[in-house]
N, C-alpha and C. Protein backbone atom coordinates (compact mmCIF):
# COMPACT_ATOMS: atom_id res chain seq x y z
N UNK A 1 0.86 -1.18 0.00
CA UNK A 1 0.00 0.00 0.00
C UNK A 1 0.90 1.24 0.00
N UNK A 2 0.66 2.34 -0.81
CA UNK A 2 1.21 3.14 -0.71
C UNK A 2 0.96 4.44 0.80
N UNK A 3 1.92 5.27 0.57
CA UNK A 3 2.24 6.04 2.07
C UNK A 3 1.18 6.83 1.51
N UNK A 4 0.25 7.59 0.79
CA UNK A 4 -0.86 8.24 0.50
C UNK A 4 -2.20 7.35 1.38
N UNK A 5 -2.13 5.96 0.55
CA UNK A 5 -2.95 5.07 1.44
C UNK A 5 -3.37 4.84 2.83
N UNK A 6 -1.90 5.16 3.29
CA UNK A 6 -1.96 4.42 4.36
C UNK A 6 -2.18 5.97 5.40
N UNK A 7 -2.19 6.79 4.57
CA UNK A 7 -2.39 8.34 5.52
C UNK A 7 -3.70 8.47 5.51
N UNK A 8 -4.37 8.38 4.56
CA UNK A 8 -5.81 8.46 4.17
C UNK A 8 -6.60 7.35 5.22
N UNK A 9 -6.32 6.17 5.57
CA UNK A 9 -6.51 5.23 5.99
C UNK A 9 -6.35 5.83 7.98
N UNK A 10 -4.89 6.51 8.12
CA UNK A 10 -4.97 6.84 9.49
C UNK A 10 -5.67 8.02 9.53
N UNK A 11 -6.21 8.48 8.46
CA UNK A 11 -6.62 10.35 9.03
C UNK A 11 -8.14 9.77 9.63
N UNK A 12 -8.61 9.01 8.84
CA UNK A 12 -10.20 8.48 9.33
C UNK A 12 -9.70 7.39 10.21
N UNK A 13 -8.61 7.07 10.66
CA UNK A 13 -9.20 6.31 11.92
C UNK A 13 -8.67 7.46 13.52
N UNK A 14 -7.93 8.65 12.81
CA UNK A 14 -7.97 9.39 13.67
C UNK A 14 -9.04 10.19 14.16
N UNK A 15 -9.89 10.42 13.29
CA UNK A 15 -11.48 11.27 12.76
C UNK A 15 -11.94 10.40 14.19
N UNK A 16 -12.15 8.59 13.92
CA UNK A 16 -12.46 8.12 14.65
C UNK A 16 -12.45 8.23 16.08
N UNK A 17 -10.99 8.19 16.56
CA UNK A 17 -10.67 8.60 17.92
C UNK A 17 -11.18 9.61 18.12
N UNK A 18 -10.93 10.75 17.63
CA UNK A 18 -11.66 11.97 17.71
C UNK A 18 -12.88 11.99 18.54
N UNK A 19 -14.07 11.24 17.27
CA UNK A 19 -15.19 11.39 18.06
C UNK A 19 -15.62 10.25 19.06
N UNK A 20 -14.73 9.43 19.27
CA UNK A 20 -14.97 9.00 20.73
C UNK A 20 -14.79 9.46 22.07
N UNK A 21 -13.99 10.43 21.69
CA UNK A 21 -13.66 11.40 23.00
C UNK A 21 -12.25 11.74 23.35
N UNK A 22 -11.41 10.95 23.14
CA UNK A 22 -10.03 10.61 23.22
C UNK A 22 -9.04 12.00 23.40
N UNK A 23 -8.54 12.43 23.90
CA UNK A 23 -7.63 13.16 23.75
C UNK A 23 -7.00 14.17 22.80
N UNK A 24 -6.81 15.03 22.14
CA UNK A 24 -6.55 15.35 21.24
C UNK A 24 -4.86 14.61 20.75
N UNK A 25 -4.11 15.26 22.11
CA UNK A 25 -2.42 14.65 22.10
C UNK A 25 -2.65 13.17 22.08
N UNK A 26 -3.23 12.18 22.94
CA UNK A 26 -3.19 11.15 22.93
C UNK A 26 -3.53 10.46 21.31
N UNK A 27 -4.64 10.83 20.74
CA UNK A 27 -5.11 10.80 19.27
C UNK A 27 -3.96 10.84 18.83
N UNK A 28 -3.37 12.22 18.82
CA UNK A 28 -2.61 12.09 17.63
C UNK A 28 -1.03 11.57 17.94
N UNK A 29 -0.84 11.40 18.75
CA UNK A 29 0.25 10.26 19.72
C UNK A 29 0.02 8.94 18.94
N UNK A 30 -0.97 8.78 19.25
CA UNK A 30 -1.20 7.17 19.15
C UNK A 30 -1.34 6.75 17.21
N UNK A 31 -1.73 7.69 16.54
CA UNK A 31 -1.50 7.68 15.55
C UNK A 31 -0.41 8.20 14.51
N UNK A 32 0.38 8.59 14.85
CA UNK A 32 1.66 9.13 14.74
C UNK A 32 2.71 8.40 14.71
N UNK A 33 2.43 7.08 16.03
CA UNK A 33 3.46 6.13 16.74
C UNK A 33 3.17 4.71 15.53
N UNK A 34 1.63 4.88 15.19
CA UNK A 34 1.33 3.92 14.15
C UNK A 34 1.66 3.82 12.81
N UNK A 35 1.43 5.13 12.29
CA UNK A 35 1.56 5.70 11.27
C UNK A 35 3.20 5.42 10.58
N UNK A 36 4.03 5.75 11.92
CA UNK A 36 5.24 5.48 11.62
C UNK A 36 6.21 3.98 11.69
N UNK A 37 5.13 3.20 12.47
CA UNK A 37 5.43 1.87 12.53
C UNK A 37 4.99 1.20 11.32
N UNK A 38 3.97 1.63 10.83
CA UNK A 38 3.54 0.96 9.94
C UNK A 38 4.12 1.26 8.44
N UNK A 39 4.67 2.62 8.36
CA UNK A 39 5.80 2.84 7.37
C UNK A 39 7.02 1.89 7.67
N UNK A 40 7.78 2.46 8.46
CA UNK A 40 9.06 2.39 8.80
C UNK A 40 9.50 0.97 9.40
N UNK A 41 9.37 0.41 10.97
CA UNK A 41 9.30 -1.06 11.87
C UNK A 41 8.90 -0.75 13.07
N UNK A 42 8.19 -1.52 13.78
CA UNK A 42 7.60 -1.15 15.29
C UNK A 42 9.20 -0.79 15.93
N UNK A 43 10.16 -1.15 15.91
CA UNK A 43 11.18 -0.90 16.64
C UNK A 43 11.53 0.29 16.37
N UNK A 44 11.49 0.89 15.41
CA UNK A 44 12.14 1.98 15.29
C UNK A 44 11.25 3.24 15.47
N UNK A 45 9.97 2.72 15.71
CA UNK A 45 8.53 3.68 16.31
C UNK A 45 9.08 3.65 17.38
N UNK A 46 9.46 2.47 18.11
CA UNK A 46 9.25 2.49 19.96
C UNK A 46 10.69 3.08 19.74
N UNK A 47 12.04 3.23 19.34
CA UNK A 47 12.44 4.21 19.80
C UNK A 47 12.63 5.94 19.38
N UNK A 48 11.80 5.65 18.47
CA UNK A 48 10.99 7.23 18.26
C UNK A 48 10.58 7.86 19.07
N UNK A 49 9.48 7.14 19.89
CA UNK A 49 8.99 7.94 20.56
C UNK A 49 9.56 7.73 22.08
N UNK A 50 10.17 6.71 22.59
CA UNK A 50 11.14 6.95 23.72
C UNK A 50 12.20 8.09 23.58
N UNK A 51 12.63 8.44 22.29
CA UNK A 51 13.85 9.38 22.26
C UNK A 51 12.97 10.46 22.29
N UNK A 52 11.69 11.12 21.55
CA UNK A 52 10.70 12.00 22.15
C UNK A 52 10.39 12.38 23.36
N UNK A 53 9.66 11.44 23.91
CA UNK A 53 9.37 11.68 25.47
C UNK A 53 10.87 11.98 26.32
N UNK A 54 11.90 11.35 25.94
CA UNK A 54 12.94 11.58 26.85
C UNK A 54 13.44 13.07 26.33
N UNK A 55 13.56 13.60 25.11
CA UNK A 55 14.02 15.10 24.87
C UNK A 55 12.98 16.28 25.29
N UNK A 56 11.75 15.89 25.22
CA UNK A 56 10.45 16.65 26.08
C UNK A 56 10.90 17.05 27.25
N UNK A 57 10.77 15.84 28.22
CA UNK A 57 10.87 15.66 29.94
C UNK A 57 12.11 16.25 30.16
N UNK A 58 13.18 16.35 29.46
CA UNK A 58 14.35 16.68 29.86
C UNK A 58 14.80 18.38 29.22
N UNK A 59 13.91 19.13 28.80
CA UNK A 59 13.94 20.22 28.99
C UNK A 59 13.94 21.18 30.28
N UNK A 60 14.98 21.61 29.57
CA UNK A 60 15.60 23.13 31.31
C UNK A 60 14.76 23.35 31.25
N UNK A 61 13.85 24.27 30.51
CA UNK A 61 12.45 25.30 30.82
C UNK A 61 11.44 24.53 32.13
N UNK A 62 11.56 23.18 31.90
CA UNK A 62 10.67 22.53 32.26
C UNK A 62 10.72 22.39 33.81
N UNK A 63 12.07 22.98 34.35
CA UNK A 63 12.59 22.52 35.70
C UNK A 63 12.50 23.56 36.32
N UNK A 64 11.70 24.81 35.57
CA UNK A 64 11.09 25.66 36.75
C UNK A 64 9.87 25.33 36.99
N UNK A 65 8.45 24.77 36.49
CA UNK A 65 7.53 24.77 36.72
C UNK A 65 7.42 24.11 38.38
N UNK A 66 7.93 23.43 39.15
CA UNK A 66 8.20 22.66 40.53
C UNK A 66 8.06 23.71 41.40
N UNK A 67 9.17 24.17 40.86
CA UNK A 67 9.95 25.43 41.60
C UNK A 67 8.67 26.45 41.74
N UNK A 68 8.39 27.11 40.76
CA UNK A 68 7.39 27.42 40.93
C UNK A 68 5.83 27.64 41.54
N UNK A 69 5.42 26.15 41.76
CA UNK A 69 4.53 25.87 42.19
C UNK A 69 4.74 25.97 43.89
N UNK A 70 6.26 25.69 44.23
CA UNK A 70 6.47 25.54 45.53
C UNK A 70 6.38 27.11 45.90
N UNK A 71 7.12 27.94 44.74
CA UNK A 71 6.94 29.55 45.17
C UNK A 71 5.73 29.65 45.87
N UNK A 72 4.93 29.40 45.20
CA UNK A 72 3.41 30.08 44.92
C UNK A 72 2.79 29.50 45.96
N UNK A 73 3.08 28.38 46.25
CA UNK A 73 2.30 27.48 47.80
C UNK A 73 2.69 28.22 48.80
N UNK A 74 4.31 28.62 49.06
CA UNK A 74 5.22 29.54 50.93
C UNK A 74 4.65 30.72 50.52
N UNK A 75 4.49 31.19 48.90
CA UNK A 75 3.90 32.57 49.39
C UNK A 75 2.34 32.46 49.83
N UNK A 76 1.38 32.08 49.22
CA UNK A 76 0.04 31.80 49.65
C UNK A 76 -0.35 31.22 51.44
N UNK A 77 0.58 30.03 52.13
CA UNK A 77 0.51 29.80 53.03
C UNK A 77 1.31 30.88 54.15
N UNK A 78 2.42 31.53 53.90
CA UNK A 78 3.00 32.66 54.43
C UNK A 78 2.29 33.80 54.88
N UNK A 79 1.12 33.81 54.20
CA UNK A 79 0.49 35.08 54.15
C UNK A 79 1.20 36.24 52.96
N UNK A 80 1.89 36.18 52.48
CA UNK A 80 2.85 36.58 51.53
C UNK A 80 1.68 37.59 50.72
N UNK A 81 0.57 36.65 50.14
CA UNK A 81 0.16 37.47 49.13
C UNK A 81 -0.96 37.98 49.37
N UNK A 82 -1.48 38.00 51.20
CA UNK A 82 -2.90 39.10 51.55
C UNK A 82 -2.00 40.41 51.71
N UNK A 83 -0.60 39.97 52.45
CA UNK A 83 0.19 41.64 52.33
C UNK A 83 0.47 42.57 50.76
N UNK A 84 0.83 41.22 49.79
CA UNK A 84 1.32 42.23 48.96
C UNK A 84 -0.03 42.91 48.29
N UNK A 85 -1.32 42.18 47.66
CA UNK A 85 -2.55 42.75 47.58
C UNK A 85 -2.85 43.94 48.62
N UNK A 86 -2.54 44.23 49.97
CA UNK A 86 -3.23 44.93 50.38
C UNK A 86 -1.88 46.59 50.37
N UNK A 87 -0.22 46.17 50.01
CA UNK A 87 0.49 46.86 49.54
C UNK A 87 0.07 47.34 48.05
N UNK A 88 -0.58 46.77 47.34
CA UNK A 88 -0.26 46.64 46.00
C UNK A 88 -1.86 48.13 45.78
N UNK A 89 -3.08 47.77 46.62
CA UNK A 89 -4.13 48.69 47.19
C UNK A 89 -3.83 49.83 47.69
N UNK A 90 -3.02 49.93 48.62
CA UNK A 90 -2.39 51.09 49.17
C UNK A 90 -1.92 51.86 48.06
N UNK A 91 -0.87 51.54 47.39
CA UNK A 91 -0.22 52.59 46.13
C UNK A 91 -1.05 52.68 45.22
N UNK A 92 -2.14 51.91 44.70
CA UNK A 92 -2.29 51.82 43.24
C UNK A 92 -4.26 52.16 43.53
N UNK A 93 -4.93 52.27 45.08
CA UNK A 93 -6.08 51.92 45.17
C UNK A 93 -6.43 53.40 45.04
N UNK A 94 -6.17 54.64 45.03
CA UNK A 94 -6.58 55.95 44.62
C UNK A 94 -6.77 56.34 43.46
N UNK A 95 -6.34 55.49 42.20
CA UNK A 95 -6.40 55.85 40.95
C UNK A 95 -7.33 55.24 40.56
N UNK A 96 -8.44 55.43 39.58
CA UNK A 96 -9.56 54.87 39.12
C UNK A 96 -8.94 53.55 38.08
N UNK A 97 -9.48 52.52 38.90
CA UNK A 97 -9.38 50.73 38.40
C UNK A 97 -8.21 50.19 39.05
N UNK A 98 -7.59 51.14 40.31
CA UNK A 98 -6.36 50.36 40.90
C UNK A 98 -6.65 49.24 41.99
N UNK A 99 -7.89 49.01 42.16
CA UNK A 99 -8.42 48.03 42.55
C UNK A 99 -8.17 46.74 41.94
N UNK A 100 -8.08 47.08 40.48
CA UNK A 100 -8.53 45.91 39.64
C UNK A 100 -6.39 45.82 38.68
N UNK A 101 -6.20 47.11 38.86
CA UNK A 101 -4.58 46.75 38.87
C UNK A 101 -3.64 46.16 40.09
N UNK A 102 -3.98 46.27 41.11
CA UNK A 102 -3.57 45.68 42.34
C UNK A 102 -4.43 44.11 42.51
N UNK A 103 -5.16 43.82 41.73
CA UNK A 103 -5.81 42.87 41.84
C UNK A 103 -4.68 41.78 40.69
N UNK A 104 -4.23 42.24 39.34
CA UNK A 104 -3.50 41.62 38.47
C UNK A 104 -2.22 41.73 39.42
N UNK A 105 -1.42 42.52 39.87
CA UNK A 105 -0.30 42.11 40.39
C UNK A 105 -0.35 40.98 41.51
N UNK A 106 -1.42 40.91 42.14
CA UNK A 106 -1.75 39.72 43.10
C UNK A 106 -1.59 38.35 41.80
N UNK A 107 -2.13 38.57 41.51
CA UNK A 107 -2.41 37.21 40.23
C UNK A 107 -0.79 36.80 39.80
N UNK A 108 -0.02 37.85 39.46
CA UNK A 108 1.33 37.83 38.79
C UNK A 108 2.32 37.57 39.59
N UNK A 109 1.60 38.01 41.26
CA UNK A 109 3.06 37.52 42.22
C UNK A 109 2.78 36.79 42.80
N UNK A 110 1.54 36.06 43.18
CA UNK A 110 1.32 35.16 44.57
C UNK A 110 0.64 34.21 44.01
N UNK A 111 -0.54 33.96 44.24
CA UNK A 111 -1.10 32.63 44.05
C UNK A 111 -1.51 31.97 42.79
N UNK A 112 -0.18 32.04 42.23
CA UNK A 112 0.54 31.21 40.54
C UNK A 112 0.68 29.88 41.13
N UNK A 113 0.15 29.14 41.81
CA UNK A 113 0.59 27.64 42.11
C UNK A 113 0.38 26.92 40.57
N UNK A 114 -1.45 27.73 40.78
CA UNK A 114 -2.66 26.65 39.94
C UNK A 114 -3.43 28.05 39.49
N UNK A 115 -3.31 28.13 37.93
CA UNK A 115 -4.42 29.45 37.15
C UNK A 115 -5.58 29.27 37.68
N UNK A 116 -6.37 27.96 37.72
CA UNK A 116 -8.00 28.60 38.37
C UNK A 116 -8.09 28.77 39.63
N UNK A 117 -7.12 28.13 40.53
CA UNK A 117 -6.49 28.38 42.22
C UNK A 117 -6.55 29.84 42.08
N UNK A 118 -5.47 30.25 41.02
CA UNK A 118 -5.07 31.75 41.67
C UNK A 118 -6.07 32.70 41.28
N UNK A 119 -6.81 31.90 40.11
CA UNK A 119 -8.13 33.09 39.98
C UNK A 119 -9.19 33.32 40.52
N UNK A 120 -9.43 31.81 41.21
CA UNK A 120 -10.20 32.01 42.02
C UNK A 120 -9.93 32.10 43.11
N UNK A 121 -9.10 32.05 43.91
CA UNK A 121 -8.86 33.12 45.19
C UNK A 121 -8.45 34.07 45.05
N UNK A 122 -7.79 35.06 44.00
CA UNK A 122 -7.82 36.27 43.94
C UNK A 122 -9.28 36.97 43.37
N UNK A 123 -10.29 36.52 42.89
CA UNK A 123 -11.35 36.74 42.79
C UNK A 123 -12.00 36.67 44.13
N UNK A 124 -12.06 35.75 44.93
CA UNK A 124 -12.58 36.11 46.52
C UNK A 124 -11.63 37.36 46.91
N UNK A 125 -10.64 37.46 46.72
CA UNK A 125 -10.03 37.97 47.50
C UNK A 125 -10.56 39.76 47.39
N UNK A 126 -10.96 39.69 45.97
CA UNK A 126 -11.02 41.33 45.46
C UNK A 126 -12.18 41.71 46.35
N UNK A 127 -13.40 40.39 46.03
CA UNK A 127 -14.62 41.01 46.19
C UNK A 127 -14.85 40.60 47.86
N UNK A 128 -14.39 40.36 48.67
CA UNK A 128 -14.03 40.82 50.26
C UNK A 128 -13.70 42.19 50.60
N UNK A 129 -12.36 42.38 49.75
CA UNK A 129 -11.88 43.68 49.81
C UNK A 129 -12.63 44.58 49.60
N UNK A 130 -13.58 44.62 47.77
CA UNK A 130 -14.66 45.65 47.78
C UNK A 130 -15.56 45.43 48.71
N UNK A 131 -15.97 44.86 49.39
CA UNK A 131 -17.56 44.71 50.21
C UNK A 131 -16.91 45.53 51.17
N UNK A 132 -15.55 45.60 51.90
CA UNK A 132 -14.57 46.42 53.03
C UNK A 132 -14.56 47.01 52.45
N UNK A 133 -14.70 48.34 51.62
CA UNK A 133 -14.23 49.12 51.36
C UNK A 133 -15.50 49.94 50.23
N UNK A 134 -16.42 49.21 50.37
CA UNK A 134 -17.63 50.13 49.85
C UNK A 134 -17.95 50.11 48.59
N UNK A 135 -17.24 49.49 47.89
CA UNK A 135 -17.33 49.70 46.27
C UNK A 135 -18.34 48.46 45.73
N UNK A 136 -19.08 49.31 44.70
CA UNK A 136 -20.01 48.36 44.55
C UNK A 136 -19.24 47.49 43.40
N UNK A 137 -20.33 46.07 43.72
CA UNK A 137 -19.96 45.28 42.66
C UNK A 137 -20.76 45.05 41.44
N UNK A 138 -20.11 44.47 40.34
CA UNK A 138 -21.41 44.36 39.52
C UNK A 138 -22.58 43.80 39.77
């Protein structure tokens, strides 16, 4: 069979995965790993994609995200980031929307563990603050 064939052949059984629910990465992982076994030899798929996953995982960039998360936990449990929000209010809360700019620097310095973590406790956090402080909400 030719390599046209046999693409035509994986695009609809990827279609397939698709609408079973599957993953998007995993989908196209799993057909990718086939695609190329079925050209090339299962051996030289399996170390395709072992030499993949191992040049992925072993990216520097990748060896701050830890680090990171641990930031974002000592500052959140520290109290770290009700001070700097309520520093960040002080300088920036007299100017019209420094509520809502002291609200993004909270987001940018402290509770980065987890994006819907930090949005949603800096979202409690604002609208505490406005109810203290009189401002209506929407």
């Amino acid at each position: 069979m030719s390599e046209i064939g046999i693409g035509v052949i994986f695009l609809i059984l990827l279609l397939c995965l698709f609408l079973t629910g599957l993953e998007l990465a995993f989908a196209m992982g799993i057909i990718g790993v086939l695609g190329f076994a079925w050209i090339v030899n299962w051996k030289a798929a399996m170390g395709l994609m072992a030499n993949d996953v191992f040049d992925a995982l072993a990216n520097y960039g990748l060896t701050v995200i830890p680090l990171f998360v641990l930031m974002g936990q000592i500052a959140f449990n520290a109290g770290i980031a009700k001070r700097l929000f309520d520093c960040a209010h002080k300088f920036l809360g007299h100017i019209p929307g420094g509520l809502a700019i002291a609200t993004v620097c909270l987001l940018y310095t402290s509770d980065a563990a987890d994006d819907l973590l930090c949005v949603d406790l800096g979202g409690r956090r604002i609208i505490k603050k406005k109810k203290k402080i009189n401002i209506k909400i929407l």
